[in-house]
N, C-alpha and C. Protein backbone atom coordinates (compact mmCIF):
# COMPACT_ATOMS: atom_id res chain seq x y z
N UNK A 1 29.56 -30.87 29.48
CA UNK A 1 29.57 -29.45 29.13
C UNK A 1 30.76 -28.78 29.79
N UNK A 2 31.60 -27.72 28.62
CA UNK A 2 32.41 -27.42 29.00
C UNK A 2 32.42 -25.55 29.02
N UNK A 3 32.55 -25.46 30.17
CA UNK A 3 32.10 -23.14 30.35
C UNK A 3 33.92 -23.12 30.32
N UNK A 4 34.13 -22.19 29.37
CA UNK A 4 35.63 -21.36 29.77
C UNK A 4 35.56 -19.78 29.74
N UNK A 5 36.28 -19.48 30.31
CA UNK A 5 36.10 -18.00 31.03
C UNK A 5 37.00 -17.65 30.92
N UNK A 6 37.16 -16.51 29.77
CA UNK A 6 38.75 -15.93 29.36
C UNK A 6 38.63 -14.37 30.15
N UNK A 7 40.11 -14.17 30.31
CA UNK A 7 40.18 -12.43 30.74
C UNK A 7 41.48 -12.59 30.49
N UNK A 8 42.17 -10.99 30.22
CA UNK A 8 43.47 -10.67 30.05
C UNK A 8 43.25 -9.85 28.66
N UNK A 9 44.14 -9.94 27.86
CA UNK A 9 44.41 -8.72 26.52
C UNK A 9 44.19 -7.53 27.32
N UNK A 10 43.45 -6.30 25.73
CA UNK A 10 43.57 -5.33 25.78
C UNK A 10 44.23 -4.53 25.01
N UNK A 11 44.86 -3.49 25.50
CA UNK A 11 45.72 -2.30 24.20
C UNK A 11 47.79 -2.40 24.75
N UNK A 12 48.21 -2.39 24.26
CA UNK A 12 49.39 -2.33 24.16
C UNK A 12 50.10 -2.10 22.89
N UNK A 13 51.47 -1.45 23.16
CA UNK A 13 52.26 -0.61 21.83
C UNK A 13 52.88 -2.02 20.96
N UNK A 14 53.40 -1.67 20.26
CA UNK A 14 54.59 -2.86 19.91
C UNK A 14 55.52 -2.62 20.18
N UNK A 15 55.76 -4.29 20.56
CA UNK A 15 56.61 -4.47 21.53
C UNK A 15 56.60 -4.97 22.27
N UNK A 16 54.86 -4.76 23.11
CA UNK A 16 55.13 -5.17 24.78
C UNK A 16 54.61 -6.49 24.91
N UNK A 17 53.86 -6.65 25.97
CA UNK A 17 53.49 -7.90 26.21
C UNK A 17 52.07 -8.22 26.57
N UNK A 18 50.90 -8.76 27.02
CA UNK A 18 49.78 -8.87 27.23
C UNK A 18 49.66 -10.97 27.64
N UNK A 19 48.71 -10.64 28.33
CA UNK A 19 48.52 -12.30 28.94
C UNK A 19 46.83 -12.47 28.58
N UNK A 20 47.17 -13.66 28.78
CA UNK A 20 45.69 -14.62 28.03
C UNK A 20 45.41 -15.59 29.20
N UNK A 21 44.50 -15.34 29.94
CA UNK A 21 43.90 -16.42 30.87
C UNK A 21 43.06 -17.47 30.62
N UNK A 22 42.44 -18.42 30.97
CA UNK A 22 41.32 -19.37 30.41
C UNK A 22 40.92 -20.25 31.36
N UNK A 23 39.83 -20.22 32.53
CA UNK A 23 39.32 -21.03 33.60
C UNK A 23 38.45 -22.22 32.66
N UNK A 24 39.01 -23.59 33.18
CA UNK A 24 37.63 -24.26 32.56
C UNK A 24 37.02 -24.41 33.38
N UNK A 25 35.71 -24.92 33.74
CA UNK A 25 34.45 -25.26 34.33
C UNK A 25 34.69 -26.65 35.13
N UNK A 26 35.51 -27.88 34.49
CA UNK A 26 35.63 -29.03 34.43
C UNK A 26 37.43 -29.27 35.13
N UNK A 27 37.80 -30.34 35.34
CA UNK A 27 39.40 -30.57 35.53
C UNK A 27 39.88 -30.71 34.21
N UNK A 28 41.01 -29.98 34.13
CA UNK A 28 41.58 -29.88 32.45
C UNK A 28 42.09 -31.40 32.17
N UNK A 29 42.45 -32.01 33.39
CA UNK A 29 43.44 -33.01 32.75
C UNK A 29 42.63 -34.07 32.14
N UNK A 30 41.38 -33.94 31.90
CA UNK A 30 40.00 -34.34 31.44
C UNK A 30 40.17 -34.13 29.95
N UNK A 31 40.59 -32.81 29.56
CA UNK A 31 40.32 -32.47 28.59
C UNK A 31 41.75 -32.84 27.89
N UNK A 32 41.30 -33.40 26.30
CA UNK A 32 42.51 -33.52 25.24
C UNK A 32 43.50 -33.20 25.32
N UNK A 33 42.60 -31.62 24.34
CA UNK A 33 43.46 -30.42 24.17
C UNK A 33 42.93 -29.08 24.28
N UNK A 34 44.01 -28.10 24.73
CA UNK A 34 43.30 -26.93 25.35
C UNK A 34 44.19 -25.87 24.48
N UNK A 35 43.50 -25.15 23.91
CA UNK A 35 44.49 -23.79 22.83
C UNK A 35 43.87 -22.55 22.82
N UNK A 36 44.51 -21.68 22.27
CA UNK A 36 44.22 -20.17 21.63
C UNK A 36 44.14 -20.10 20.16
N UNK A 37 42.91 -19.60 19.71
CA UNK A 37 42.89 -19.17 18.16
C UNK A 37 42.43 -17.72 18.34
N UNK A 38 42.60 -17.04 16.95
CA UNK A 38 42.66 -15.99 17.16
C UNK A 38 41.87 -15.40 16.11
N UNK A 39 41.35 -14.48 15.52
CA UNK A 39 40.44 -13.93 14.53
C UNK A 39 40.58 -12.70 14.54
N UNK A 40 41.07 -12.41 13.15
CA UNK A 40 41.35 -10.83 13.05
C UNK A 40 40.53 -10.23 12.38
N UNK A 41 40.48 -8.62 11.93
CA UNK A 41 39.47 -8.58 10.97
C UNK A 41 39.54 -8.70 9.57
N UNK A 42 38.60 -9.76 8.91
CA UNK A 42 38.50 -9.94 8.15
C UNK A 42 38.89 -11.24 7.91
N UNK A 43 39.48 -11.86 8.74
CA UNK A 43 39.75 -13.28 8.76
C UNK A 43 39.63 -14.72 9.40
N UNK A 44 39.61 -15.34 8.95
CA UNK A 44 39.09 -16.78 10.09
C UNK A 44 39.85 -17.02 10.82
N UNK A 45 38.73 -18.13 11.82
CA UNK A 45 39.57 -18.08 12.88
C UNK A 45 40.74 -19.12 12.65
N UNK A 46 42.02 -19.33 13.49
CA UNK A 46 42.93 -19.86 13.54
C UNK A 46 43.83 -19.71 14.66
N UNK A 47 44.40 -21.09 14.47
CA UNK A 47 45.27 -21.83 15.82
C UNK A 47 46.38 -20.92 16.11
N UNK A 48 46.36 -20.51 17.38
CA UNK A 48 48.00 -19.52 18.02
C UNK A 48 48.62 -20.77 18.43
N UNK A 49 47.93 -21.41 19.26
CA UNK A 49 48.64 -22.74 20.13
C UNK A 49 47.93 -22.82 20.83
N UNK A 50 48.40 -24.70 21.29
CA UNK A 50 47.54 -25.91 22.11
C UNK A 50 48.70 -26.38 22.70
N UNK A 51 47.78 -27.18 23.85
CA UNK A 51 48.29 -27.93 24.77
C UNK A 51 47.73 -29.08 24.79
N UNK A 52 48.09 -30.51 24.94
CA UNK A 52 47.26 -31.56 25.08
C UNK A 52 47.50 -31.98 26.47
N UNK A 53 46.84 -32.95 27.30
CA UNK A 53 47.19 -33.56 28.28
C UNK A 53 48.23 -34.64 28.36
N UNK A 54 48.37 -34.80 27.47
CA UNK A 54 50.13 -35.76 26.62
C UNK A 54 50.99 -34.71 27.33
N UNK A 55 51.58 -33.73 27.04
CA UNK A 55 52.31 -32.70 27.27
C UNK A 55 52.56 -32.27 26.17
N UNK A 56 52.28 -32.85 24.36
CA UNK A 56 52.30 -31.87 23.46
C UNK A 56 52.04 -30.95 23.31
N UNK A 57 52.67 -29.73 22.59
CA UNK A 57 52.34 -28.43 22.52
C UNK A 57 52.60 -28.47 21.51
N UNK A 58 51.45 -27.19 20.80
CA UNK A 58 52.08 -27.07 19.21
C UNK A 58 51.83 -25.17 19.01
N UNK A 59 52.61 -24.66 18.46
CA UNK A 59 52.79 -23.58 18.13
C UNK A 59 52.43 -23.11 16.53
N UNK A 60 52.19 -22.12 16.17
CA UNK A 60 52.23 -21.49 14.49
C UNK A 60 54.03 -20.95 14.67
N UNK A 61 53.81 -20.81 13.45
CA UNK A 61 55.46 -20.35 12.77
C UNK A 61 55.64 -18.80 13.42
N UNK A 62 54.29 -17.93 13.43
CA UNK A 62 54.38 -16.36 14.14
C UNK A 62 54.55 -16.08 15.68
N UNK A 63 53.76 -17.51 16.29
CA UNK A 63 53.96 -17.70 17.63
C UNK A 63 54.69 -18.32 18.16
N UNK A 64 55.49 -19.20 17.72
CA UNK A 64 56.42 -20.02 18.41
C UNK A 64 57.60 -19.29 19.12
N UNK A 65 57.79 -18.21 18.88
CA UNK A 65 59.38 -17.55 19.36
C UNK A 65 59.00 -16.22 19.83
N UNK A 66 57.59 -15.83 20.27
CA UNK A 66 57.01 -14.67 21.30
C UNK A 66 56.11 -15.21 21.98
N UNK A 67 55.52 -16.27 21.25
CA UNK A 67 54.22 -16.27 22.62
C UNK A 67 54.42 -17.92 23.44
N UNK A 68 54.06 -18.35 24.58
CA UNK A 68 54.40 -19.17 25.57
C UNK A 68 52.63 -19.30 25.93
N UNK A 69 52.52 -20.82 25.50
CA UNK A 69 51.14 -21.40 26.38
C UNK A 69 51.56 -22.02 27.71
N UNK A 70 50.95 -21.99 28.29
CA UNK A 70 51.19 -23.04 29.46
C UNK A 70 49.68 -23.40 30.27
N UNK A 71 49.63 -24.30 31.00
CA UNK A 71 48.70 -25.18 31.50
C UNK A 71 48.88 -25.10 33.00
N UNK A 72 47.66 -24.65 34.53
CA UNK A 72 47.72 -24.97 35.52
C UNK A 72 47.08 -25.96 35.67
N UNK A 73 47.18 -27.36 35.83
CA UNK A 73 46.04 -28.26 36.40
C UNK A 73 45.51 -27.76 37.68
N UNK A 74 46.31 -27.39 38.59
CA UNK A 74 45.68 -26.77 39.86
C UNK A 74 44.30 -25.74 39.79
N UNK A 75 44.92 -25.19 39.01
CA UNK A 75 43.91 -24.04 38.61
C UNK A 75 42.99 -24.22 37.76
N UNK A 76 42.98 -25.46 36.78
CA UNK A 76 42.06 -26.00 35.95
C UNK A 76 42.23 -24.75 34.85
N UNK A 77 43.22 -24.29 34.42
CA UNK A 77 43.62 -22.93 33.61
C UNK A 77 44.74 -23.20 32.55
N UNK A 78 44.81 -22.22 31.87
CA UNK A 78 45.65 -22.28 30.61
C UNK A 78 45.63 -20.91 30.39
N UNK A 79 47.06 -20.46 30.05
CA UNK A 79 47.61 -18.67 30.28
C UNK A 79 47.98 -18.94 28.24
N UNK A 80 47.81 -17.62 28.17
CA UNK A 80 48.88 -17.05 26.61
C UNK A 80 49.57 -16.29 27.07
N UNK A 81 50.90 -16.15 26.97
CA UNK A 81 52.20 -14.96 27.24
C UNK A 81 52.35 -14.71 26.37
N UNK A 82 51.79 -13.48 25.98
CA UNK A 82 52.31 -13.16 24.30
C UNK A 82 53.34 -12.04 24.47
N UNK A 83 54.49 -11.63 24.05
CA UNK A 83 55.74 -10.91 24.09
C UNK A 83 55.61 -10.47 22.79
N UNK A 84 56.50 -9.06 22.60
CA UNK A 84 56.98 -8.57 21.52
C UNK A 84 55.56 -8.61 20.31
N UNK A 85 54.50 -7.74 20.91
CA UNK A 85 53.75 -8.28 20.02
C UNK A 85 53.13 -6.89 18.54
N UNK A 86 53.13 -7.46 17.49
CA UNK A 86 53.00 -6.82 16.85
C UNK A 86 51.70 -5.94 15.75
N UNK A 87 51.51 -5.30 15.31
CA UNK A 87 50.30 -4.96 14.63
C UNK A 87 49.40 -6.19 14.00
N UNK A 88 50.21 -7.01 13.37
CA UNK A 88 49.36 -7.81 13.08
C UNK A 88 48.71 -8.98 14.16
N UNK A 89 49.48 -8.80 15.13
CA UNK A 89 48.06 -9.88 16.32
C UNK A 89 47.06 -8.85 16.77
N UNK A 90 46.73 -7.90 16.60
CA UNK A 90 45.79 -7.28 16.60
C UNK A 90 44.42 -8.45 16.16
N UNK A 91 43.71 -8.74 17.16
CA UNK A 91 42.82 -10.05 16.95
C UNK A 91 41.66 -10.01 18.33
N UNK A 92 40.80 -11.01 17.92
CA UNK A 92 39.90 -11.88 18.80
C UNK A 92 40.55 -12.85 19.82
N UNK A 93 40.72 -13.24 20.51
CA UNK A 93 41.30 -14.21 20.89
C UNK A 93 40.55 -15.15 21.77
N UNK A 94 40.62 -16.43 21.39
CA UNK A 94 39.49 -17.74 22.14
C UNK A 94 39.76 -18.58 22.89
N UNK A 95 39.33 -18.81 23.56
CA UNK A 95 40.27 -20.13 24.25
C UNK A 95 39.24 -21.42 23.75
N UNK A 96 39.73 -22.75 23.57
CA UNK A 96 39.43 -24.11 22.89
C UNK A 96 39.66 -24.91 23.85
N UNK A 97 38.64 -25.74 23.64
CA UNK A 97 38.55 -26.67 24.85
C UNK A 97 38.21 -28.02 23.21
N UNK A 98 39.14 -28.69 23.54
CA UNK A 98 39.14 -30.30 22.52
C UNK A 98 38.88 -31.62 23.51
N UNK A 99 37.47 -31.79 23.98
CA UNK A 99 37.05 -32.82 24.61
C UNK A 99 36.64 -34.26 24.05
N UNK A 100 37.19 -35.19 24.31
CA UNK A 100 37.43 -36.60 23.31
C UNK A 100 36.57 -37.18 24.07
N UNK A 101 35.08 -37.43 23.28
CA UNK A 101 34.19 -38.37 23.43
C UNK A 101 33.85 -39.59 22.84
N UNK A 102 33.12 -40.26 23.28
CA UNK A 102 32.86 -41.58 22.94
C UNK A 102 32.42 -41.35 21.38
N UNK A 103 31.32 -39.99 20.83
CA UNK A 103 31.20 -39.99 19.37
C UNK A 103 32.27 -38.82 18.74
N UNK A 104 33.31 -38.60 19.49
CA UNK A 104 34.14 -37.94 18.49
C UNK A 104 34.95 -36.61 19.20
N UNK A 105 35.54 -35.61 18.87
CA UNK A 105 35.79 -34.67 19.31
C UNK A 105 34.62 -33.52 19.75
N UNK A 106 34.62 -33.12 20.57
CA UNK A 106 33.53 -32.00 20.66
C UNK A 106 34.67 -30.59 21.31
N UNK A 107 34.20 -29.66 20.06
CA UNK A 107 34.97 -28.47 20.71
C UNK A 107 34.20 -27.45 21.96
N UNK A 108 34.84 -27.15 22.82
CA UNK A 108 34.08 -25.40 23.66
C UNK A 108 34.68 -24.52 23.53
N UNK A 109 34.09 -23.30 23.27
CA UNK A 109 35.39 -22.27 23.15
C UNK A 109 34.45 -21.04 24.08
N UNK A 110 35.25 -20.28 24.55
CA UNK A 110 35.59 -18.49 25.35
C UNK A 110 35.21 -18.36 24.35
N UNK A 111 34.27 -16.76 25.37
CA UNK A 111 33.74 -15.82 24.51
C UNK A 111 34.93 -14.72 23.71
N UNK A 112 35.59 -14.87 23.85
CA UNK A 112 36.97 -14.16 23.13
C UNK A 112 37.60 -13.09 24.01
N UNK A 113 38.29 -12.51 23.97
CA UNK A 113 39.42 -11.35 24.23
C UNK A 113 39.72 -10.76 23.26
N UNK A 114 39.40 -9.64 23.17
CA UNK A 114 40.33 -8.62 22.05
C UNK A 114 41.47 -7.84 22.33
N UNK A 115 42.62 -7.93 21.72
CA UNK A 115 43.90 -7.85 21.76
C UNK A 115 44.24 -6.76 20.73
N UNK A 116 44.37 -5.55 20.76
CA UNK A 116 45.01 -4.18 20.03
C UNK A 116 46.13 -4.16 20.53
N UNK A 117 46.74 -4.14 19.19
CA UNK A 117 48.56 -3.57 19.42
C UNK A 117 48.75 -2.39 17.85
N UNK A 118 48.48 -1.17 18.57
CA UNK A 118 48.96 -0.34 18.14
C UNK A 118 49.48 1.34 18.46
N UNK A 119 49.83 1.87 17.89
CA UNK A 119 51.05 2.61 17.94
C UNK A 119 50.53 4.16 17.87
């Protein structure tokens, strides 16, 4: 069993910036892969970006060139730096926990963060 414990977002203009925290319960380097999806209204949820314990990272085409994941193993944590951000990330935001078991992937996810960017 995997508990993650998000804090950070909030309201900001466009433009600025806002951070995404994510404690897991467990040692991350345990875990797969660790990401942010996001859910706006009216829409499903979907991948901002992951981290695996490989050191792969994978980004969307909207996030790759404002927002920055990164991984503390120390801290058993995973941050979102989101920059320059605009009306449309106006969202939910989750943190994902991708734990590789003996029968398969099992996901955990944060209770979310909500993230307003407007003007």
């Amino acid at each position: 069993q995997v508990q993650l414990v998000e804090s950070g977002g909030g309201l900001v203009q466009p433009g600025g910036s806002l951070r995404l925290s994510c404690v897991s319960s467990v040692d991350i380097k345990s875990i797969f892969q660790l990401g942010w999806y996001r859910q706006g209204p009216g829409d499903i949820r979907g991948l901002v970006a992951s981290t695996r314990n490989t050191g792969e990272i994978e980004y969307r085409e909207f996030s790759e060139d404002r927002f920055t994941i990164s991984r503390d193993n120390a801290k058993n944590s995973v941050k979102l730096q989101m920059n320059n951000l605009k009306h449309e990330d106006t969202a939910v935001y989750f943190c994902n926990a991708q734990v590789d078991c003996t029968t398969g992937i099992k996901n955990y996810w944060g209770q979310g963060r909500q993230v307003n960017v407007y003007s």
